[in-house]
C-alpha atoms as a PDB file:
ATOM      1  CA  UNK A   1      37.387  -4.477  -0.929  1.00  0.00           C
ATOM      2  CA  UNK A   2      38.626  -1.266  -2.033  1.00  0.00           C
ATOM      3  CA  UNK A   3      37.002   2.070  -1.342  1.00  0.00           C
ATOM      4  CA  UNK A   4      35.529   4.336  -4.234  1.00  0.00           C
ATOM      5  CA  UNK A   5      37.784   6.404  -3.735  1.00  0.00           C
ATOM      6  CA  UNK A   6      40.522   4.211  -4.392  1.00  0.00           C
ATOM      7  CA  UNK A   7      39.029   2.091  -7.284  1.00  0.00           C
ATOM      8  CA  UNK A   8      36.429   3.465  -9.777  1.00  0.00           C
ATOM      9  CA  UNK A   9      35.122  -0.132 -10.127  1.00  0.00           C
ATOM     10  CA  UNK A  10      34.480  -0.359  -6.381  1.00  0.00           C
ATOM     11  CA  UNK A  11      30.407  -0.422  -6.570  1.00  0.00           C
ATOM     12  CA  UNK A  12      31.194  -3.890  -9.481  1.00  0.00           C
ATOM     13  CA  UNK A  13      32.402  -5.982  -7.080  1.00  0.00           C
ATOM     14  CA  UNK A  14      30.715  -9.224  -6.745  1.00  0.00           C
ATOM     15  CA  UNK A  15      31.343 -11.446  -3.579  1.00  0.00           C
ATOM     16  CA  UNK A  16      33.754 -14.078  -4.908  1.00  0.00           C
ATOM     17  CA  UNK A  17      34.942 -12.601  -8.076  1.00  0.00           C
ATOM     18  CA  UNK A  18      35.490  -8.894  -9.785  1.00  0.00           C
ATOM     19  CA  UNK A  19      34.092  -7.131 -13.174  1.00  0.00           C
ATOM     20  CA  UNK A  20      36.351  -6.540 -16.068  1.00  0.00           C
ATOM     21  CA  UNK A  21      33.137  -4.235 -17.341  1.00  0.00           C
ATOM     22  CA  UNK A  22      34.670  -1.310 -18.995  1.00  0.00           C
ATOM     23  CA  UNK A  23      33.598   2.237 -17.368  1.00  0.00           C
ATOM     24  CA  UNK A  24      32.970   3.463 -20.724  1.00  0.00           C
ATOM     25  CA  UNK A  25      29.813   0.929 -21.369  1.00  0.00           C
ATOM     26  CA  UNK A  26      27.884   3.029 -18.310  1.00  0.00           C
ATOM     27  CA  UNK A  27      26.365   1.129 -15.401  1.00  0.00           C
ATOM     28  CA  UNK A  28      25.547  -2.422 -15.448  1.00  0.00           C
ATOM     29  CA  UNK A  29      22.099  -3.898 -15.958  1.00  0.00           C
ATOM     30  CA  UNK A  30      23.105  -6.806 -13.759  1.00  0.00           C
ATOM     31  CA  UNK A  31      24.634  -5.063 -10.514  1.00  0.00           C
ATOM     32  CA  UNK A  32      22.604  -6.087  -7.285  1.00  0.00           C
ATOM     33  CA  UNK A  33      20.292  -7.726  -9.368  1.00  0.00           C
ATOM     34  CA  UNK A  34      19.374 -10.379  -6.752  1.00  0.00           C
ATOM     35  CA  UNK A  35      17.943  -6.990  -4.699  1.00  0.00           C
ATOM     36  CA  UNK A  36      15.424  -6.437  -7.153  1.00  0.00           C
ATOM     37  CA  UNK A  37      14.584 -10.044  -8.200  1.00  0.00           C
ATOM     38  CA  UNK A  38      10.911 -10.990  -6.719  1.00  0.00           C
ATOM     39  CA  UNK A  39      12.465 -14.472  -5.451  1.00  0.00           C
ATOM     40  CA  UNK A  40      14.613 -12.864  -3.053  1.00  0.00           C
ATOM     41  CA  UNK A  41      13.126 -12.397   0.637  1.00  0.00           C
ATOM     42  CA  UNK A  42      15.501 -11.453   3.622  1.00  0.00           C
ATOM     43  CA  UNK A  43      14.016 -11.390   7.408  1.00  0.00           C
ATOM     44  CA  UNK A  44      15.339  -9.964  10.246  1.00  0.00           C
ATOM     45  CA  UNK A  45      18.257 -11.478  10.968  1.00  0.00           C
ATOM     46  CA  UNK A  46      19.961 -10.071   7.885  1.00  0.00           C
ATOM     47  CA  UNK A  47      19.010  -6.073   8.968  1.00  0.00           C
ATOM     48  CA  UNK A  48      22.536  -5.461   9.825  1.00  0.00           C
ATOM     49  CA  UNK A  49      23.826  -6.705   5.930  1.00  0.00           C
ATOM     50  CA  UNK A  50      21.026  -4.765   4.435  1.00  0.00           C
ATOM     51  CA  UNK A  51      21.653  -1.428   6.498  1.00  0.00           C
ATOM     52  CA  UNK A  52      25.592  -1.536   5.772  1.00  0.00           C
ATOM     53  CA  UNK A  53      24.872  -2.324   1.805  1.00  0.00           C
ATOM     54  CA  UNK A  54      22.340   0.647   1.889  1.00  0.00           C
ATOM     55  CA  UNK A  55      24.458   2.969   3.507  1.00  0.00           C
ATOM     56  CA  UNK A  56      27.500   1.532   1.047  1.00  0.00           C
ATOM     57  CA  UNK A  57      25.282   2.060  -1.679  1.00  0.00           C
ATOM     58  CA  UNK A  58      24.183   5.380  -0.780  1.00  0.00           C
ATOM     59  CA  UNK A  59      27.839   6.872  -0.524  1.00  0.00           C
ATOM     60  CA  UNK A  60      28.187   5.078  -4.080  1.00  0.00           C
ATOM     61  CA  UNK A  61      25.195   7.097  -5.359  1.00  0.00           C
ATOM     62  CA  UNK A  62      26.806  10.533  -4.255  1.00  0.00           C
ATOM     63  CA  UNK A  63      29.722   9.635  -5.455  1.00  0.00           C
ATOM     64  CA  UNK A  64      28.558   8.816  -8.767  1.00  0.00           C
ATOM     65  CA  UNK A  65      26.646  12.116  -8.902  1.00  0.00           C
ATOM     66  CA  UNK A  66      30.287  13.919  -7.928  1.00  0.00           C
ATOM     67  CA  UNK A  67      31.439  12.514 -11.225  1.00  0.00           C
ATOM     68  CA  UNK A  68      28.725  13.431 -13.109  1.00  0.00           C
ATOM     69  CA  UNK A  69      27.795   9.495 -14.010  1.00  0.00           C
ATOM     70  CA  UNK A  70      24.187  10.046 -13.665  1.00  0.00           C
ATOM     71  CA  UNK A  71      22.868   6.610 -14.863  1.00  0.00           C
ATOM     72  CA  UNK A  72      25.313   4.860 -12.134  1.00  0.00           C
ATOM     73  CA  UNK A  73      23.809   7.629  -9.290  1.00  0.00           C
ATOM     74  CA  UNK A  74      20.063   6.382 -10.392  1.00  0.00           C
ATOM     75  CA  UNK A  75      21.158   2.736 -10.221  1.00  0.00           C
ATOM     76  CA  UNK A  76      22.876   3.186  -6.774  1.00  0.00           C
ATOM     77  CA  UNK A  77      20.007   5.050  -5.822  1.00  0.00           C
ATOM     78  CA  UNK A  78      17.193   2.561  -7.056  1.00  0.00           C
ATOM     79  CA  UNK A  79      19.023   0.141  -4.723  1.00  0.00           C
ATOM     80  CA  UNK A  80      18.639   1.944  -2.109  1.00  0.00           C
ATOM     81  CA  UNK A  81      14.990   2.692  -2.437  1.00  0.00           C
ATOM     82  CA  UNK A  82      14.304  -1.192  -2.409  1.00  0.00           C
ATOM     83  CA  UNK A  83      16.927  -1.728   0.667  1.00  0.00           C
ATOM     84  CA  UNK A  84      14.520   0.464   2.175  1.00  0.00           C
ATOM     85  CA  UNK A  85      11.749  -1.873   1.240  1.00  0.00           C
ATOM     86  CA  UNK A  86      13.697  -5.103   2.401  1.00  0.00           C
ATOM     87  CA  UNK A  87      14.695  -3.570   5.192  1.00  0.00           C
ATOM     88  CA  UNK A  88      11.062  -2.219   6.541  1.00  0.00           C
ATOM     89  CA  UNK A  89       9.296  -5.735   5.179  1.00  0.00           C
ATOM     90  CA  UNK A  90      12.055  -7.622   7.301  1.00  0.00           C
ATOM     91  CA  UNK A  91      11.742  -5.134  10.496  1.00  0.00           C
ATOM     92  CA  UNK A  92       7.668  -6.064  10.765  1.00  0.00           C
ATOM     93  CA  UNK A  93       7.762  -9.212   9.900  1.00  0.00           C
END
């Protein structure tokens, strides 16, 4: 997968497939959407995912903020708040 840094479209990559969503319509309403859905439920053996997507989606949040894409920093940075959540629900479970 490519870096931000090397693709602008880096944080719209879903596993199997890419985005062709234009940068121009903002940030998508869709992106990590199974994160935030109440059906999904993780446990511990998934901590290592969930700690590299939160630290991948932190570093997409500051970048966003670099660029001044303030809607994409919040949605990067909503994601992380409930990675947080997954992750401390899976860690005392």
């Amino acid at each position: 997968m490519p870096t931000v840094a090397e693709d602008d479209m880096a944080g719209l990559a879903p596993a199997g497939g890419c985005c062709l969503r234009a940068p121009a319509k903002g940030a998508c309403p869709y992106a990590n959407i199974c994160e935030h859905c109440p059906s999904f439920h993780t446990d511990a053996t998934h901590l290592a995912v969930l700690a590299a997507q939160r630290v991948d989606a932190h570093d997409l949040a500051e970048d966003a903020e670099r660029r001044g894409w303030i809607d994409e920093a919040e949605r990067h940075r909503t994601l992380v708040s409930r990675l947080d959540a997954l992750i401390a629900q899976a860690e005392t479970a």
